[in-house]
PDB file of N, CA and C in Angstrom:
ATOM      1  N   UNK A   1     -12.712  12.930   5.338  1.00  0.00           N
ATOM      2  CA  UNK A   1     -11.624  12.762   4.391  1.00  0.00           C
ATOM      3  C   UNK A   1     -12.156  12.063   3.144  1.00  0.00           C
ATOM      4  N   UNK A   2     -11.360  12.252   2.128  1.00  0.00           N
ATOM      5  CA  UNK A   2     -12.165  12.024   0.691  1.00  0.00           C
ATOM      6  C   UNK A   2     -11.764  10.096   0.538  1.00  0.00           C
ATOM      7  N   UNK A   3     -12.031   9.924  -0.241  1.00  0.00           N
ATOM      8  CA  UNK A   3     -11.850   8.309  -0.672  1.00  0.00           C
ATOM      9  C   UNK A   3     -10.026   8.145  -0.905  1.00  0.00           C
ATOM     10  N   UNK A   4      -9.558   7.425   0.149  1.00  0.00           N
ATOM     11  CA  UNK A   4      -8.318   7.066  -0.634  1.00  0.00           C
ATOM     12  C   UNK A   4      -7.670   5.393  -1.723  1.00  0.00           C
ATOM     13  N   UNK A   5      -7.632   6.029  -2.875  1.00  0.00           N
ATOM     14  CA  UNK A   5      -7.184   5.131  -3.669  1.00  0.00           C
ATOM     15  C   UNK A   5      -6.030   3.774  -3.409  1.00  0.00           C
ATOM     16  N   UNK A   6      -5.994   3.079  -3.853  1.00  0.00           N
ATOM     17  CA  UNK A   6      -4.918   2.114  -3.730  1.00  0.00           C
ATOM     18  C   UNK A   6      -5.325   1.183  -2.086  1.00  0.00           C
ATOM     19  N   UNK A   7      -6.240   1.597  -1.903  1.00  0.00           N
ATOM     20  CA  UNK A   7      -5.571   0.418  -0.405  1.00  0.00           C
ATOM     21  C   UNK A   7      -5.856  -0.966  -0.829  1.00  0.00           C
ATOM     22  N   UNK A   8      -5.061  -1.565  -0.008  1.00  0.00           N
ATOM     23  CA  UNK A   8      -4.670  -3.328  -0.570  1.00  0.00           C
ATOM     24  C   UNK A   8      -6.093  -3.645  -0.537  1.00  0.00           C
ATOM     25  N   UNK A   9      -7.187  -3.576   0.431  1.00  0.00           N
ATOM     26  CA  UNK A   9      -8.687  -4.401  -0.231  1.00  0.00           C
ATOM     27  C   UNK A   9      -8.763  -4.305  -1.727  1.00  0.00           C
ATOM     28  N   UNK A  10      -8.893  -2.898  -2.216  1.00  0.00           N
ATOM     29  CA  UNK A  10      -9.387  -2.522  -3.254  1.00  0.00           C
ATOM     30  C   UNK A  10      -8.156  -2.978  -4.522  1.00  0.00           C
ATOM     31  N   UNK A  11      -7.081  -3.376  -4.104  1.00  0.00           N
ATOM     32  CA  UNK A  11      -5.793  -3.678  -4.942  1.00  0.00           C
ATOM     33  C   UNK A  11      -6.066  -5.076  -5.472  1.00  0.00           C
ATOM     34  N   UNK A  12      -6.347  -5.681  -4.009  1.00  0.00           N
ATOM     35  CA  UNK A  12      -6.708  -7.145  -3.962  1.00  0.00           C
ATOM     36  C   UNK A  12      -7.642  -7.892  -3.984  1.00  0.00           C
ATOM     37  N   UNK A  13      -9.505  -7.321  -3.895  1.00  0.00           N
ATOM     38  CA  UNK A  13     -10.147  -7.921  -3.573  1.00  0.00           C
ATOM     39  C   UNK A  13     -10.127  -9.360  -3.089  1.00  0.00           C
ATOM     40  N   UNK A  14      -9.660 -10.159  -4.297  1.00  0.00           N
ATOM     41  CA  UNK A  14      -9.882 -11.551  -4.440  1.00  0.00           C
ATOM     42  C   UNK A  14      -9.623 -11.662  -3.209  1.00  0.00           C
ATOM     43  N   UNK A  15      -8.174 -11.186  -2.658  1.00  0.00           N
ATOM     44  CA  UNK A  15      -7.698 -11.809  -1.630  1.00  0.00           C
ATOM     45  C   UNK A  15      -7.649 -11.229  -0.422  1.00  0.00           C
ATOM     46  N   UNK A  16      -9.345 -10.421  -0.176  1.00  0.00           N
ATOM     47  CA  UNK A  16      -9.313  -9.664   1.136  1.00  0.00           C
ATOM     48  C   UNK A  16      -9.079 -10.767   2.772  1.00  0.00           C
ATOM     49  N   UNK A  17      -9.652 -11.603   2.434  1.00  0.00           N
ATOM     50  CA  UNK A  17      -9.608 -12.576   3.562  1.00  0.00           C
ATOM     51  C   UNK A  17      -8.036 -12.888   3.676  1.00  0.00           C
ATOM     52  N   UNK A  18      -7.586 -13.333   2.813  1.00  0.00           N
ATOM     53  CA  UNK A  18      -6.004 -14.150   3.004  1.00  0.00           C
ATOM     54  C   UNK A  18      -5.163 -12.657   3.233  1.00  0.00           C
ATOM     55  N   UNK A  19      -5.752 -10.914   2.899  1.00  0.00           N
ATOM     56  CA  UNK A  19      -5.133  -9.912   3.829  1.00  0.00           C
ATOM     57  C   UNK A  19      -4.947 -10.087   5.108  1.00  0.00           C
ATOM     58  N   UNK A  20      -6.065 -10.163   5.627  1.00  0.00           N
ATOM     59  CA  UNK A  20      -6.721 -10.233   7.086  1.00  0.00           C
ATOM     60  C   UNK A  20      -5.921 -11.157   8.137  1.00  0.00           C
ATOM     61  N   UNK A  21      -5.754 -12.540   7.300  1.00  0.00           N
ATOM     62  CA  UNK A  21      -5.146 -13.336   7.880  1.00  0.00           C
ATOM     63  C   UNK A  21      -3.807 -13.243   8.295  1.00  0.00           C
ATOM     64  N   UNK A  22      -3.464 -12.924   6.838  1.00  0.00           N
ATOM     65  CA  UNK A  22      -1.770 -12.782   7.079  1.00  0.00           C
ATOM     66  C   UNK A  22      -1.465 -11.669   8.261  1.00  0.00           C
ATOM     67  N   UNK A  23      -2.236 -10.754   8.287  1.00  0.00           N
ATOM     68  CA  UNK A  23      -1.878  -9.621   9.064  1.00  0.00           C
ATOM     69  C   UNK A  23      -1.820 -10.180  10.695  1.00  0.00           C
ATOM     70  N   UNK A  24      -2.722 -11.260  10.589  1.00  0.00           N
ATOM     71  CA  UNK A  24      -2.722 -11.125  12.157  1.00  0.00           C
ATOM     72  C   UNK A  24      -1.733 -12.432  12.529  1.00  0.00           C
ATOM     73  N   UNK A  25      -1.203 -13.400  11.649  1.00  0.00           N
ATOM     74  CA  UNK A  25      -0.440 -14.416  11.708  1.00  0.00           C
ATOM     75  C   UNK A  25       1.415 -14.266  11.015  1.00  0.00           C
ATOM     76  N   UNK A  26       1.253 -13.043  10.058  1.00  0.00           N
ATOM     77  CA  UNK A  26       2.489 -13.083   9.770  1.00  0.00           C
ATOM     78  C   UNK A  26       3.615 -11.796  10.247  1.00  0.00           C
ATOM     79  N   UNK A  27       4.100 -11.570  10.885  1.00  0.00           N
ATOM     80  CA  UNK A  27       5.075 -10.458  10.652  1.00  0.00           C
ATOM     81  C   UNK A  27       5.416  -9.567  10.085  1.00  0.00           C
ATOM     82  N   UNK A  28       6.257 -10.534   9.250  1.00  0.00           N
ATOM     83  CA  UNK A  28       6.925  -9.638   7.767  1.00  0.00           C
ATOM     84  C   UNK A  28       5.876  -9.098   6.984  1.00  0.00           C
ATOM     85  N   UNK A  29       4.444  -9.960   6.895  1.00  0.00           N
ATOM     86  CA  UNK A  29       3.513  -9.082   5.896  1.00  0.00           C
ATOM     87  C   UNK A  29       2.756  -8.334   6.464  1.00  0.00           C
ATOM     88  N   UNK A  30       2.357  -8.027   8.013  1.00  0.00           N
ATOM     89  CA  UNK A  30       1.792  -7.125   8.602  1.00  0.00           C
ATOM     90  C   UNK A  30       3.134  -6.021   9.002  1.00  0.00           C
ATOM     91  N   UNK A  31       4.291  -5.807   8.731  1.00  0.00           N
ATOM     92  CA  UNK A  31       5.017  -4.746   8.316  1.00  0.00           C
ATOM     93  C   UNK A  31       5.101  -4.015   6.520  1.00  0.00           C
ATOM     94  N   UNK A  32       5.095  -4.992   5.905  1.00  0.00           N
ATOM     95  CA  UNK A  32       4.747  -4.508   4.403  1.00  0.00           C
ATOM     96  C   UNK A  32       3.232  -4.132   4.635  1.00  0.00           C
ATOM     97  N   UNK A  33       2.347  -4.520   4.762  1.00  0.00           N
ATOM     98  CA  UNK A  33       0.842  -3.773   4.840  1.00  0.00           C
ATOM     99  C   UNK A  33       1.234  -2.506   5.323  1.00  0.00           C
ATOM    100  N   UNK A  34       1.285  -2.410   6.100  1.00  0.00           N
ATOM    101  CA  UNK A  34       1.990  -1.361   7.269  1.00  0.00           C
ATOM    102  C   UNK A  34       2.419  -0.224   6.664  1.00  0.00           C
ATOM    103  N   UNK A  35       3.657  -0.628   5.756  1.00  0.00           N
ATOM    104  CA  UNK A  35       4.560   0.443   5.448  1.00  0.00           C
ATOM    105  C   UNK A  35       3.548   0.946   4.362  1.00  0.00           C
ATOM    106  N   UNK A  36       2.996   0.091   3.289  1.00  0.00           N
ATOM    107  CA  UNK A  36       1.832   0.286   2.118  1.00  0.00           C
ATOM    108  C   UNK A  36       1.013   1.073   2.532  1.00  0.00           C
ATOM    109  N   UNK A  37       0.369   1.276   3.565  1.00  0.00           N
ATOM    110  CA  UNK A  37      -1.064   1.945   4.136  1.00  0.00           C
ATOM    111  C   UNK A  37       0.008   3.691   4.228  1.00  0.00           C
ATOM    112  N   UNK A  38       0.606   3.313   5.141  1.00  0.00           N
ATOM    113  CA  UNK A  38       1.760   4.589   5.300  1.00  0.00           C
ATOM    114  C   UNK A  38       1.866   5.422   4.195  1.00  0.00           C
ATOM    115  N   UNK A  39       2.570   4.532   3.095  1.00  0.00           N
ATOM    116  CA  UNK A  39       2.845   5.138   1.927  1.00  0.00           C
ATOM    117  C   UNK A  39       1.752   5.762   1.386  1.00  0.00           C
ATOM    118  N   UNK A  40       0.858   4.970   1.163  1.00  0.00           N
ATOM    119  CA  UNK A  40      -0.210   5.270   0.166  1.00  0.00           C
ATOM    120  C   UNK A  40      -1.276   6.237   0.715  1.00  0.00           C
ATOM    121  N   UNK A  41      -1.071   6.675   2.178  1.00  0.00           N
ATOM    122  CA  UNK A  41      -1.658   7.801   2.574  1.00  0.00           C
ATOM    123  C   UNK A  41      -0.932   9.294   2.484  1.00  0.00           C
ATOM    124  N   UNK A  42       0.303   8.634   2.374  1.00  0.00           N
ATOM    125  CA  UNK A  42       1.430  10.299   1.672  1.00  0.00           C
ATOM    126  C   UNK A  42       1.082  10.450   0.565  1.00  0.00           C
ATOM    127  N   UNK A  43       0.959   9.564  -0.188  1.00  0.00           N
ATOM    128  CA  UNK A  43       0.968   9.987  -1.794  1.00  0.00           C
ATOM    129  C   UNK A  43      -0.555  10.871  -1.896  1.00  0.00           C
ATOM    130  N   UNK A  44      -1.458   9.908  -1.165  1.00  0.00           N
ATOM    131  CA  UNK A  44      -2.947  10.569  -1.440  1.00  0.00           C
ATOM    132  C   UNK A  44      -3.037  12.008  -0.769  1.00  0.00           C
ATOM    133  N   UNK A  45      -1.939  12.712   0.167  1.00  0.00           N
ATOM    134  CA  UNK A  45      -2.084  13.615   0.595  1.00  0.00           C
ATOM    135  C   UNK A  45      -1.543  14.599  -0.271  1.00  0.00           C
ATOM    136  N   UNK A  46      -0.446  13.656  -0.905  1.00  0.00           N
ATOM    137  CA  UNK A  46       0.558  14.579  -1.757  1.00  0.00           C
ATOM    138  C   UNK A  46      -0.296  15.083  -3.462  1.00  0.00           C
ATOM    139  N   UNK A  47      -1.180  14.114  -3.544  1.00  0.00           N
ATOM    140  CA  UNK A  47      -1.893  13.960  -4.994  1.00  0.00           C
ATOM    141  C   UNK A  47      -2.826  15.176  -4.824  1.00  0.00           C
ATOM    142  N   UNK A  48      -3.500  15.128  -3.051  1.00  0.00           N
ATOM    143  CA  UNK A  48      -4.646  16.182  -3.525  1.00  0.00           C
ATOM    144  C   UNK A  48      -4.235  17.585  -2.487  1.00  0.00           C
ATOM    145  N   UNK A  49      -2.711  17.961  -2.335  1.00  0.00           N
ATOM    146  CA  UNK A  49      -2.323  18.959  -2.136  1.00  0.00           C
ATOM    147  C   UNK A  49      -2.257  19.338  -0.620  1.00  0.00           C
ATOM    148  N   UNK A  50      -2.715  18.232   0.225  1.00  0.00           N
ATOM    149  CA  UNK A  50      -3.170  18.989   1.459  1.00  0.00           C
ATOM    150  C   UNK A  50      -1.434  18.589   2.135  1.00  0.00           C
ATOM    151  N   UNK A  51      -0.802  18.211   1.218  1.00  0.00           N
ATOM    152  CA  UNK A  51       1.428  17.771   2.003  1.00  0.00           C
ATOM    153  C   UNK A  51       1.976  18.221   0.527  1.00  0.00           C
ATOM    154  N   UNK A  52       1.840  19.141  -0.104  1.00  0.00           N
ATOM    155  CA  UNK A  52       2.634  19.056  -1.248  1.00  0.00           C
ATOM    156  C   UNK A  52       3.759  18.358  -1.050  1.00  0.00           C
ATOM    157  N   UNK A  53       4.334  18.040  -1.983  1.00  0.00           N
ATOM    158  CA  UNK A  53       6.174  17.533  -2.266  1.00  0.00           C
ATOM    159  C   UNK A  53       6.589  18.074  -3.455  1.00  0.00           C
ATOM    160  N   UNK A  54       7.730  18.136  -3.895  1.00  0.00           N
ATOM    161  CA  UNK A  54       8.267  18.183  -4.984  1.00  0.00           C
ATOM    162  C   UNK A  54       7.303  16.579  -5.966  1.00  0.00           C
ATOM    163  N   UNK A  55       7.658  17.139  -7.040  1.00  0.00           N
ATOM    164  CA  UNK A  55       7.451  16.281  -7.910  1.00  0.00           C
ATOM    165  C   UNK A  55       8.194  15.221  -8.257  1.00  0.00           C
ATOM    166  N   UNK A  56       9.801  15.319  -7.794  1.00  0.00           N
ATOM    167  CA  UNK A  56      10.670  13.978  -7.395  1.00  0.00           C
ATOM    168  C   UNK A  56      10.377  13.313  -6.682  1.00  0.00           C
ATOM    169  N   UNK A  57       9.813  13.768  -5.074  1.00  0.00           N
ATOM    170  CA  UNK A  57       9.654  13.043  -4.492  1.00  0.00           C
ATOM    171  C   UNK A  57       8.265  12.194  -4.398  1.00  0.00           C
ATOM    172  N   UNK A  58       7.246  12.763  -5.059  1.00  0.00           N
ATOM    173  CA  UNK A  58       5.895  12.263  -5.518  1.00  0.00           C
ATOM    174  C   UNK A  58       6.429  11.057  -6.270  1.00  0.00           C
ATOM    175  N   UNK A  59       7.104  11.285  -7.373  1.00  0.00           N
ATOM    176  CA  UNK A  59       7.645   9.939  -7.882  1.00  0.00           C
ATOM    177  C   UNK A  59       8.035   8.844  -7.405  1.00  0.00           C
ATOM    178  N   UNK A  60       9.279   9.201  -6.275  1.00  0.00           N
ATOM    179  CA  UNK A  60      10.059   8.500  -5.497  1.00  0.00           C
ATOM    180  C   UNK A  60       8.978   7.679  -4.604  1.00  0.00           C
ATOM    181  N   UNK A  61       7.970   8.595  -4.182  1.00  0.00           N
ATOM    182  CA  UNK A  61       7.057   7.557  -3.416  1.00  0.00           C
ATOM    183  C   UNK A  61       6.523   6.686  -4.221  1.00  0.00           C
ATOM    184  N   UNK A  62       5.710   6.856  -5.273  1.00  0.00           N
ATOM    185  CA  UNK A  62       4.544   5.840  -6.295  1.00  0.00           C
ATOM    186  C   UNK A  62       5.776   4.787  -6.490  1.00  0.00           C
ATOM    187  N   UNK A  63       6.788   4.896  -6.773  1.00  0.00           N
ATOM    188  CA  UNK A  63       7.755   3.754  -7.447  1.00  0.00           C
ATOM    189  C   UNK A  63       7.802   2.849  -6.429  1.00  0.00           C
ATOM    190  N   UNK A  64       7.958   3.641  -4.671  1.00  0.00           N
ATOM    191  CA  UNK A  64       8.718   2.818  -3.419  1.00  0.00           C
ATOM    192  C   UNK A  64       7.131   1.860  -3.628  1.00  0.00           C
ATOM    193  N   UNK A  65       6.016   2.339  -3.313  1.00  0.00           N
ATOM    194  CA  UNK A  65       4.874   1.837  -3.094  1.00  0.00           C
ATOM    195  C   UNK A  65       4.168   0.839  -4.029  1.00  0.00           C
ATOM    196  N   UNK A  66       4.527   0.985  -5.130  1.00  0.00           N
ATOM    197  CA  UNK A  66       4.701  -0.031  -6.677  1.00  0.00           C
ATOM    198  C   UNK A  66       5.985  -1.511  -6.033  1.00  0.00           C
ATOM    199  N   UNK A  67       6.672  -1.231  -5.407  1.00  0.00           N
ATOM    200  CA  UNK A  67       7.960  -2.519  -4.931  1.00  0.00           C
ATOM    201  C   UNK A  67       6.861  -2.921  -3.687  1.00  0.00           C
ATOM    202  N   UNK A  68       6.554  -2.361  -3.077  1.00  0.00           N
ATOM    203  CA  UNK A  68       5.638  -2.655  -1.709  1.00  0.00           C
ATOM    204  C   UNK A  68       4.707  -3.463  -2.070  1.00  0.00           C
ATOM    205  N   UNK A  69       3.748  -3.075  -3.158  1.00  0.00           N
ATOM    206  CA  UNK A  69       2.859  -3.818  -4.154  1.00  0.00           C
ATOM    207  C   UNK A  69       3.457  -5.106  -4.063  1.00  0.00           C
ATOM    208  N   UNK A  70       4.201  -5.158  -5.433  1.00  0.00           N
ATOM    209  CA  UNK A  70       4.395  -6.403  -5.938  1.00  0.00           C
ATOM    210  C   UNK A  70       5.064  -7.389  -5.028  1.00  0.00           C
ATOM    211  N   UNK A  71       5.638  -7.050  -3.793  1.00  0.00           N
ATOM    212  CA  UNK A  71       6.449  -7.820  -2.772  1.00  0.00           C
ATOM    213  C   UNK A  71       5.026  -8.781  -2.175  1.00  0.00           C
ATOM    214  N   UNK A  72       4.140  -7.744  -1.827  1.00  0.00           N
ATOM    215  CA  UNK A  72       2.625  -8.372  -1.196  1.00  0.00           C
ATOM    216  C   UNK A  72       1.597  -8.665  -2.082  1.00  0.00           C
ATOM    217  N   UNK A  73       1.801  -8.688  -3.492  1.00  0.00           N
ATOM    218  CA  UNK A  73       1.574  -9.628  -4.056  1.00  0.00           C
ATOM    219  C   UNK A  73       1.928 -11.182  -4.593  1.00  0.00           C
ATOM    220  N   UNK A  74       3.374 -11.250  -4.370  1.00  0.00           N
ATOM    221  CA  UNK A  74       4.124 -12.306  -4.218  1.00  0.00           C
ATOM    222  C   UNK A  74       3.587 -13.485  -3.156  1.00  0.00           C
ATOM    223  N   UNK A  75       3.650 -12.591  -2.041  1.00  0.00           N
ATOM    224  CA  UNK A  75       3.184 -13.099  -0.887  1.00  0.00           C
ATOM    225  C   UNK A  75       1.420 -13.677  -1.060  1.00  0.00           C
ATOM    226  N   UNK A  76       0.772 -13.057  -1.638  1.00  0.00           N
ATOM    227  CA  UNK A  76      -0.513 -13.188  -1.670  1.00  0.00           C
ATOM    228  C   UNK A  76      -0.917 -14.586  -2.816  1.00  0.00           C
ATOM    229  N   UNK A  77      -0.061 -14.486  -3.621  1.00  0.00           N
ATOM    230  CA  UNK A  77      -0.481 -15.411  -4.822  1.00  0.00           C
ATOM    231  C   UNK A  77       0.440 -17.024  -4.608  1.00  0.00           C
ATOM    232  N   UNK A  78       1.115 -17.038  -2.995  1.00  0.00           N
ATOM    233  CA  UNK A  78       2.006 -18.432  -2.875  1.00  0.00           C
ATOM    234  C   UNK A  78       0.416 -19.097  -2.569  1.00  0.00           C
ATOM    235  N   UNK A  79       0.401 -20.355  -2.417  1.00  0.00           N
ATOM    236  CA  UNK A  79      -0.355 -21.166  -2.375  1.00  0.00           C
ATOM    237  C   UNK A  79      -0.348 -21.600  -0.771  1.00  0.00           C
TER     238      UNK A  79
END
């Protein structure tokens, strides 16, 4: 399979370790990772044709996965 874009290492570097952690200590952010990895493997399927979608719903995903983002970035940048 080809390189997929967006995954939280590559989103986050800085904060690959405090990924790792949270995942195995928090809940709520090892369900947002979760749903993010999910997402962001539809879109990459949808981007290089092998799941077409409509083009609404290509949207509808990047936007859901953009809120997914910034929620686990919230999370990432508390102290």
């Amino acid at each position: 399979m080809t390189h997929t874009p967006h995954e939280l290492a590559e989103e986050f570097p800085e904060h690959a370790q405090k990924i790792h952690d949270l995942k195995l200590s928090d809940a709520h952010f090892t369900r947002l990772a979760d749903e993010y990895h999910v997402l962001n493997r539809s879109i990459h399927r949808a981007e290089t044709g092998t799941e077409p979608v409509s083009e609404f719903t290509e949207t509808e995903m990047r936007k859901n996965r953009m809120v997914l983002k910034d929620e686990i970035a919230t999370i990432l940048n508390r102290p």
